[in-house]
N, C-alpha and C. Protein backbone atom coordinates (compact mmCIF):
# COMPACT_ATOMS: atom_id res chain seq x y z
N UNK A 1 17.19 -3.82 0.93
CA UNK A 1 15.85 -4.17 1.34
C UNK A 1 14.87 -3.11 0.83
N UNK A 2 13.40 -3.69 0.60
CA UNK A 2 12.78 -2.52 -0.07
C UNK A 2 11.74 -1.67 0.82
N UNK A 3 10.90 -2.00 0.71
CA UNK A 3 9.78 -1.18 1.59
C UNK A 3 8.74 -1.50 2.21
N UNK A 4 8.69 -3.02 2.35
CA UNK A 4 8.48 -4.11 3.03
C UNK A 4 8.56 -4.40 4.77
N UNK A 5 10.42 -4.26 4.41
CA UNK A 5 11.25 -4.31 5.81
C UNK A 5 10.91 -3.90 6.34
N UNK A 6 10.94 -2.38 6.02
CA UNK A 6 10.58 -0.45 6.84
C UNK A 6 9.16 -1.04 7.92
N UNK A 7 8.80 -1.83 7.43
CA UNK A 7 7.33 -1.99 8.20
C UNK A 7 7.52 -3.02 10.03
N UNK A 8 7.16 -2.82 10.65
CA UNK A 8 7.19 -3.64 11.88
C UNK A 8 6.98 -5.10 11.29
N UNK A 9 8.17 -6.15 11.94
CA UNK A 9 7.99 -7.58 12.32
C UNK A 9 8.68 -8.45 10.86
N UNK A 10 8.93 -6.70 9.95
CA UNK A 10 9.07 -7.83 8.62
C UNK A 10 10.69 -7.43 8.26
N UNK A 11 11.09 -8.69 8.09
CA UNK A 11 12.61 -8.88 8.00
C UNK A 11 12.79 -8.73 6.66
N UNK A 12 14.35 -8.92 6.48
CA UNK A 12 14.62 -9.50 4.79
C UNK A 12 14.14 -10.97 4.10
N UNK A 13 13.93 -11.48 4.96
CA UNK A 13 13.48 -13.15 4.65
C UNK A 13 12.24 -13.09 4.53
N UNK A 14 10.96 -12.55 5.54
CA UNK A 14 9.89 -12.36 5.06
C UNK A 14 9.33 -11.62 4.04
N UNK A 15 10.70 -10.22 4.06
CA UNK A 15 10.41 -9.44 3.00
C UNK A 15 10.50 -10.13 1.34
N UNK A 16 11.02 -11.01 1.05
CA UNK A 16 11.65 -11.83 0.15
C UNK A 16 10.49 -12.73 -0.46
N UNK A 17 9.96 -13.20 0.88
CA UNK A 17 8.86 -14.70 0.88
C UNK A 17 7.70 -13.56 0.27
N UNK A 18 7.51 -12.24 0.49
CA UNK A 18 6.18 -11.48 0.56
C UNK A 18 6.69 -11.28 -1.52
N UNK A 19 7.54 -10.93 -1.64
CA UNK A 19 7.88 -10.22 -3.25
C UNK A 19 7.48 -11.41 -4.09
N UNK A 20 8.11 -12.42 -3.73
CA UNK A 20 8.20 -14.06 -4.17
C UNK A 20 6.89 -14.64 -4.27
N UNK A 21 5.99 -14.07 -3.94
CA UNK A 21 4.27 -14.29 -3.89
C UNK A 21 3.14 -13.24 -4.45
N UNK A 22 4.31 -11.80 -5.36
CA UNK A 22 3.29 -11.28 -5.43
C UNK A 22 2.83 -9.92 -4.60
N UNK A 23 3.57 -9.33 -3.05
CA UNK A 23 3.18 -8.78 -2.48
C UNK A 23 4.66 -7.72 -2.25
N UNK A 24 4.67 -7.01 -3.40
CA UNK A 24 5.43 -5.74 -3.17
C UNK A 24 5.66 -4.64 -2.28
N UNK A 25 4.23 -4.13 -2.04
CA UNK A 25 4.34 -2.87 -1.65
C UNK A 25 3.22 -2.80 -0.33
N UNK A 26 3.34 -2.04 0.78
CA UNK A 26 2.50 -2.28 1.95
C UNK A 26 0.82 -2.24 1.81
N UNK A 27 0.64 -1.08 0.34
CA UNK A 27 -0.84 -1.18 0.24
C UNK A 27 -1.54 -2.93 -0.51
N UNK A 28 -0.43 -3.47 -1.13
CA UNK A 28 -0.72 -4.63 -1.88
C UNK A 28 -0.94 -5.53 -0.82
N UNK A 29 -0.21 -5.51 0.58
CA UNK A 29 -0.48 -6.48 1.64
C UNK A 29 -1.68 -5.95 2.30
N UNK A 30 -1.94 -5.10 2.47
CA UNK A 30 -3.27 -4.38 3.05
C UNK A 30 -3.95 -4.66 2.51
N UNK A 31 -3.94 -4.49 1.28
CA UNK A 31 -5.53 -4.78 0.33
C UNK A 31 -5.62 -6.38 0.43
N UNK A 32 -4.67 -7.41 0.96
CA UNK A 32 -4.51 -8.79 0.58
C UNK A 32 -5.14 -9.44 1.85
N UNK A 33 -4.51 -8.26 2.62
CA UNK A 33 -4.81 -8.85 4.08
C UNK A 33 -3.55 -10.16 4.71
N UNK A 34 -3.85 -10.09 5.86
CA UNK A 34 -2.51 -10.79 6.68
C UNK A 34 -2.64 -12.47 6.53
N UNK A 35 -4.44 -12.94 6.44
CA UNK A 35 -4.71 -13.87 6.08
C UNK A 35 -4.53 -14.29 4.69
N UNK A 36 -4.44 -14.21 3.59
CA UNK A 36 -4.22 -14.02 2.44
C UNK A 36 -2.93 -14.32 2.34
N UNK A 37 -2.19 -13.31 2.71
CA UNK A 37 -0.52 -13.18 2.16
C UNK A 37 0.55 -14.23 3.42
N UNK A 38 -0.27 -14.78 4.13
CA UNK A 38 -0.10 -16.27 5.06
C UNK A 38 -0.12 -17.09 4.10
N UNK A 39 -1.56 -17.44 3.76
CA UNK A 39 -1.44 -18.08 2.64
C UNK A 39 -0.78 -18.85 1.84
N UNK A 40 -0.30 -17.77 0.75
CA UNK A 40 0.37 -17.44 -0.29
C UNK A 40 2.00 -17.80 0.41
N UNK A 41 2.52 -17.41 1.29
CA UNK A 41 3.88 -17.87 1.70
C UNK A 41 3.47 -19.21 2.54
N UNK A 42 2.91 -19.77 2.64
CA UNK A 42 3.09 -21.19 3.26
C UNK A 42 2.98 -21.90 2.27
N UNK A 43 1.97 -21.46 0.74
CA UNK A 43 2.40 -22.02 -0.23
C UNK A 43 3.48 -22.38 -0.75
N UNK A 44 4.77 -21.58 -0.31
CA UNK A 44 6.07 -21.62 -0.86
C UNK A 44 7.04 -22.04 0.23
N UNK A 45 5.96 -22.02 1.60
CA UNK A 45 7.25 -22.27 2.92
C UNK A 45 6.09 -23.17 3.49
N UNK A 46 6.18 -24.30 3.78
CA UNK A 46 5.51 -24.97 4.67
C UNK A 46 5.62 -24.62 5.85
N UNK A 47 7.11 -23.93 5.99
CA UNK A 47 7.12 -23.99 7.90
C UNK A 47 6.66 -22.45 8.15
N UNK A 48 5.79 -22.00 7.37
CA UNK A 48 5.28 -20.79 7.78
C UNK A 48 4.43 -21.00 9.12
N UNK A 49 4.74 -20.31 10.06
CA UNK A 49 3.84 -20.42 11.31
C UNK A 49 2.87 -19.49 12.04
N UNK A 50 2.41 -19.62 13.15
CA UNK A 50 1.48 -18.68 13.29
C UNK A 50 2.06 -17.57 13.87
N UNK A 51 3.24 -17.45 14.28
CA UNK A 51 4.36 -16.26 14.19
C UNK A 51 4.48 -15.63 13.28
N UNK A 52 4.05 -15.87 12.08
CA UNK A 52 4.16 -15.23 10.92
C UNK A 52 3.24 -14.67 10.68
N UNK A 53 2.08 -15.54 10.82
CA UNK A 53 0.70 -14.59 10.40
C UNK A 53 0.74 -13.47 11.46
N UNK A 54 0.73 -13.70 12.46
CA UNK A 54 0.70 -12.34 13.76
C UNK A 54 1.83 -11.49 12.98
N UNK A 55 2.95 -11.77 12.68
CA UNK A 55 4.00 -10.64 12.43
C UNK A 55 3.04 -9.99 11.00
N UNK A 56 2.70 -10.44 9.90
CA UNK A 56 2.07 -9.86 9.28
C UNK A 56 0.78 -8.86 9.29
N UNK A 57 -0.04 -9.56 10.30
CA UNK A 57 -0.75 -8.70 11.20
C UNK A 57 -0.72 -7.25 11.85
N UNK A 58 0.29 -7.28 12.21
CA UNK A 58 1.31 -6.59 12.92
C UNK A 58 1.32 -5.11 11.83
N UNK A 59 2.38 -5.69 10.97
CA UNK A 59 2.87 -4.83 10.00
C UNK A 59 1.53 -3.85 9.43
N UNK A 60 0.86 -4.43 9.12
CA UNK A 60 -0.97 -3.69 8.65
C UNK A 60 -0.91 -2.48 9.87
N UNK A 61 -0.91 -3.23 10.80
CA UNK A 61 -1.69 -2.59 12.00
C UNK A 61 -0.31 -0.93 12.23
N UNK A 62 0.79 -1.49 11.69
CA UNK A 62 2.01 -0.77 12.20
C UNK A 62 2.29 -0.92 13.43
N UNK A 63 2.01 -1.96 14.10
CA UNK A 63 2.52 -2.62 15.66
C UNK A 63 3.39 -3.79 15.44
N UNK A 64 4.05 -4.04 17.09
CA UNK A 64 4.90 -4.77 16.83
C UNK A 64 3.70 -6.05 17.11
N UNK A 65 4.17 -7.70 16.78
CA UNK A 65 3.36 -8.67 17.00
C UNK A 65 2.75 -8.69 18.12
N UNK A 66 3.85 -9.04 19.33
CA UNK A 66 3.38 -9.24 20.72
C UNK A 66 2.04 -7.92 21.02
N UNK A 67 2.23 -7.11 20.49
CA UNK A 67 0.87 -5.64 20.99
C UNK A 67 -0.40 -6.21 20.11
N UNK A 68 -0.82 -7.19 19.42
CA UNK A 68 -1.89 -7.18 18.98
C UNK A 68 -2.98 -7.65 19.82
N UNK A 69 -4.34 -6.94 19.31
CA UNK A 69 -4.87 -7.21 20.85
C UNK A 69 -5.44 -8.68 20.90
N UNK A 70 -5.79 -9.47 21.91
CA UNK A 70 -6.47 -10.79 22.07
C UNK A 70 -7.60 -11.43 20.93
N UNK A 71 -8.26 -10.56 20.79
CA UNK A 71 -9.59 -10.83 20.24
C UNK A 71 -8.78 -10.78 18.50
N UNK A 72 -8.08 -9.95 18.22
CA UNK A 72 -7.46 -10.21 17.33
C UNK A 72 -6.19 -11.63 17.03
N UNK A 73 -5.46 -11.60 17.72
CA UNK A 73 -4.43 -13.20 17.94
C UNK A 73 -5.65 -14.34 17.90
N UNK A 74 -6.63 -13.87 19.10
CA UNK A 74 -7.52 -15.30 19.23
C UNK A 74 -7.89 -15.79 17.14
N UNK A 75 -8.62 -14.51 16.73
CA UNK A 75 -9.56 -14.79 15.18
C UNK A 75 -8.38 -15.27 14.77
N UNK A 76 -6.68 -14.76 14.47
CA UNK A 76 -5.86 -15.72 13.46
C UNK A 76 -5.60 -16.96 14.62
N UNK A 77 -5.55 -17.17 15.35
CA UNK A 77 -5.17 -18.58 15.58
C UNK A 77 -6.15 -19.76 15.24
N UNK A 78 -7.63 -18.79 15.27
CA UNK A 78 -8.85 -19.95 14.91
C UNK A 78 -8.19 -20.20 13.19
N UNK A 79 -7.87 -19.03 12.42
CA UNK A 79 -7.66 -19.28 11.41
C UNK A 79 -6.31 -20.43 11.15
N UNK A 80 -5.44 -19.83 11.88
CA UNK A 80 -3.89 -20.82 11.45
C UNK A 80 -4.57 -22.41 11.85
N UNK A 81 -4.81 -22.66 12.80
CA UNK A 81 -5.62 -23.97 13.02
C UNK A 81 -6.80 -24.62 11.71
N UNK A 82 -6.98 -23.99 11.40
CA UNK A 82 -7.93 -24.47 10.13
C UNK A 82 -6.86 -24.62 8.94
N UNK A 83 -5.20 -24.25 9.07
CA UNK A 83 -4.94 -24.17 7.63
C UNK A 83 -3.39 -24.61 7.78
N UNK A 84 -3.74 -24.92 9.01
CA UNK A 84 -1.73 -25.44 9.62
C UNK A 84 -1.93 -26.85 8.62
């Protein structure tokens, strides 16, 4: 696994879906943002969910998903709803 994993929420499978799109390295997802690199893997996974965008979230923030705060979960869920 590369340096992806190392990060909170992100597995080998997400780590995989993130390389497979383009998103190597933690500053490349930072600069992409959690919305962005959602995206880009639902492009390739339909069943990407809004578990995913929070876990990506997450990883930026260096928290685990469940700790992100409200006002933050609330803005991606307005988003996953616009793009489910």
């Amino acid at each position: 696994m590369g340096e992806l994993s190392a990060l909170p929420n992100i597995g080998k499978v997400v780590e995989e879906q993130l390389n497979a799109v383009g998103i190597e390295t933690f500053a490349r997802l930072k600069e992409l943002g959690s919305k962005e690199a959602w995206l880009r893997i639902k492009a390739i996974d339909d069943s990407a969910c809004i578990h995913r965008l929070y876990a990506l979230e997450g990883a930026i923030q260096g928290i685990r998903k469940g700790n992100l705060p409200g006002d933050k979960k609330a803005d991606l869920k307005a988003f996953y709803n616009a793009h489910k």
